[in-house]
N, C-alpha and C. Protein backbone atom coordinates (compact mmCIF):
# COMPACT_ATOMS: atom_id res chain seq x y z
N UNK A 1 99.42 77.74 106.50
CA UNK A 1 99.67 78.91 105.68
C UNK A 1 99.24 80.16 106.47
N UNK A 2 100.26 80.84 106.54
CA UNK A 2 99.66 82.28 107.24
C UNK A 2 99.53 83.25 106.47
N UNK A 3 98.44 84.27 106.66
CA UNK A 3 97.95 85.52 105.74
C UNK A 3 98.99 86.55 105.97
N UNK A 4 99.23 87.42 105.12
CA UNK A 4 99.82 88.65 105.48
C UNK A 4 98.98 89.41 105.79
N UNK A 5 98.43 90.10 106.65
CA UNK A 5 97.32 90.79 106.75
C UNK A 5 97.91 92.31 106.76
N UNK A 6 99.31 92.23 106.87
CA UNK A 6 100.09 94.12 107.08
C UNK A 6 100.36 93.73 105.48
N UNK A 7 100.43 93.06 104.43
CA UNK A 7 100.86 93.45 103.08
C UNK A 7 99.36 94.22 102.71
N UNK A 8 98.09 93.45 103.37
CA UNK A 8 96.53 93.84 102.59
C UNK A 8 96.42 95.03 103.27
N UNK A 9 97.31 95.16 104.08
CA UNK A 9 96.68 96.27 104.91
C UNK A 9 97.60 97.94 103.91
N UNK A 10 98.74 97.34 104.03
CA UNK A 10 99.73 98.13 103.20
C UNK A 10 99.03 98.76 101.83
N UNK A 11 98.87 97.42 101.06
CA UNK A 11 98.07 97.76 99.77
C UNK A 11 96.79 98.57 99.70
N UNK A 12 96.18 98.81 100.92
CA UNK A 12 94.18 99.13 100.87
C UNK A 12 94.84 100.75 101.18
N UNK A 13 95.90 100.75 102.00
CA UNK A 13 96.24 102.40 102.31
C UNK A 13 96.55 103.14 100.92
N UNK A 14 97.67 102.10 100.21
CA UNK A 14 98.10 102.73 98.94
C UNK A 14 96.89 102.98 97.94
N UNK A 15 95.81 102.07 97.89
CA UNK A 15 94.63 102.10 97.24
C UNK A 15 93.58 103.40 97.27
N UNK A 16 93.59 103.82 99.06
CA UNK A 16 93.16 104.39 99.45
C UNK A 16 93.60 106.05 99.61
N UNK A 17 95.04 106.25 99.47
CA UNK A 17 95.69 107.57 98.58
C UNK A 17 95.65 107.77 97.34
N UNK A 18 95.87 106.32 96.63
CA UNK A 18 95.81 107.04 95.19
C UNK A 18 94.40 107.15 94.78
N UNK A 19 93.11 107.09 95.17
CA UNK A 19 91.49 107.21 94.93
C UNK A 19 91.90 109.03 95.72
N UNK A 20 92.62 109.18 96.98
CA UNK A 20 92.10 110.25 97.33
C UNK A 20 92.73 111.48 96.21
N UNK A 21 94.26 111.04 96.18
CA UNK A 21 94.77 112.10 95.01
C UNK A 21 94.07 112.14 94.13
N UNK A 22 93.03 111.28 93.82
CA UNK A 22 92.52 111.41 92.05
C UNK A 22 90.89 111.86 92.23
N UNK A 23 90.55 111.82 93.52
CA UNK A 23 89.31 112.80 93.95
C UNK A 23 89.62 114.08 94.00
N UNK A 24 90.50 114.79 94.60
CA UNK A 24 90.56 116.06 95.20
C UNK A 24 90.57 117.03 94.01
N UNK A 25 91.29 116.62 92.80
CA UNK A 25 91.39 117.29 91.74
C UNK A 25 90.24 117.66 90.94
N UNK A 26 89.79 116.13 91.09
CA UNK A 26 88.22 115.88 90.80
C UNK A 26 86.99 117.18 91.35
N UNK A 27 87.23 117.02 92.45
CA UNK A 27 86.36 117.80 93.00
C UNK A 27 86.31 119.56 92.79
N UNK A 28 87.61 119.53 93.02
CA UNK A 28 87.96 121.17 92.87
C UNK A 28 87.26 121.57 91.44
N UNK A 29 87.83 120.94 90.71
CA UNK A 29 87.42 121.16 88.80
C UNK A 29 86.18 120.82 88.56
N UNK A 30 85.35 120.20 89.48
CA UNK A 30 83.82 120.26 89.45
C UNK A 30 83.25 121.16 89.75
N UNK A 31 84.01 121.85 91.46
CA UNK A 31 83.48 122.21 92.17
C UNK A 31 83.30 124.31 90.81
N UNK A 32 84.57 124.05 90.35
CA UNK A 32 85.03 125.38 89.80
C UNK A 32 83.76 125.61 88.32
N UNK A 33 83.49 124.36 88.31
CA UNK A 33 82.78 124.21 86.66
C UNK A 33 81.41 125.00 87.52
N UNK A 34 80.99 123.90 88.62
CA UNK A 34 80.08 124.53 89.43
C UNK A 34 79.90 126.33 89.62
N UNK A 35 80.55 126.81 89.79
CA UNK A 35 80.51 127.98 90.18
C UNK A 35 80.45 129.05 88.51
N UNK A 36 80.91 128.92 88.15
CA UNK A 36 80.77 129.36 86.73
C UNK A 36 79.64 129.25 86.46
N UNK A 37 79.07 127.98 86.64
CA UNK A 37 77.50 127.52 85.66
C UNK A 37 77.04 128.72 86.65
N UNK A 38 76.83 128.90 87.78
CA UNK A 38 76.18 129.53 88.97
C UNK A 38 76.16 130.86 88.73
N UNK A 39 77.12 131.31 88.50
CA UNK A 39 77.74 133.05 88.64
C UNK A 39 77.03 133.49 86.66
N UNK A 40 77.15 132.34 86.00
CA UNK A 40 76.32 132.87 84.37
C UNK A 40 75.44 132.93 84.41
N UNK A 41 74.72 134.30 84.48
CA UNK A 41 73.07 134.14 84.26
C UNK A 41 72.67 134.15 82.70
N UNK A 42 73.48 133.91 81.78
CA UNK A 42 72.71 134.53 80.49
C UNK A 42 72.75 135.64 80.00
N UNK A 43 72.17 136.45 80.83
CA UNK A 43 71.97 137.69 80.61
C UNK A 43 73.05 138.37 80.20
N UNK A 44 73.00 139.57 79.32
CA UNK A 44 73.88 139.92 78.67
C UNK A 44 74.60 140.97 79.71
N UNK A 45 75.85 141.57 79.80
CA UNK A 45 76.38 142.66 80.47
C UNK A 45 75.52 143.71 80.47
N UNK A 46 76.02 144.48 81.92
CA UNK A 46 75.01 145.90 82.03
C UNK A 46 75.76 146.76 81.41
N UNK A 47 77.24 146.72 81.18
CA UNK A 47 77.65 147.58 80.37
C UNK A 47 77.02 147.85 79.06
N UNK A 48 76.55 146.63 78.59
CA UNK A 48 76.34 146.71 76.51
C UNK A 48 74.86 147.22 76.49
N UNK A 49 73.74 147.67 77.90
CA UNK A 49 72.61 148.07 77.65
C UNK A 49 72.78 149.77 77.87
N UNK A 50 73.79 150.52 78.13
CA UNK A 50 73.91 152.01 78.54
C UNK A 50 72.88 152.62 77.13
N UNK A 51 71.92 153.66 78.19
CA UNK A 51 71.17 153.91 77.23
C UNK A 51 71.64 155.53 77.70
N UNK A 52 71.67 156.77 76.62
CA UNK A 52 71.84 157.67 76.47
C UNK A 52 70.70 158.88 76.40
């Protein structure tokens, strides 16, 4: 009995694009959540403290 070793090999590539397509999206939309949490301090606008 002989192995196919180009079908396992075939399949681990296809395995190995569809994990990467379904990271990259991943990451970006983390990376974006990331930056938001980062850039919110809480603190309220300097516009809404104008004192007269």
């Amino acid at each position: 009995m002989v192995y196919d070793w180009d079908g396992r090999r075939t399949r681990r590539l296809q395995m190995l694009r569809f994990l990467g397509a379904l990271a990259i999206p991943a990451l970006l939309f983390g990376s974006a959540i990331a930056a938001v949490e980062w850039t919110d301090t809480g603190a309220p606008d300097v516009s809404a403290n104008r004192s007269r």
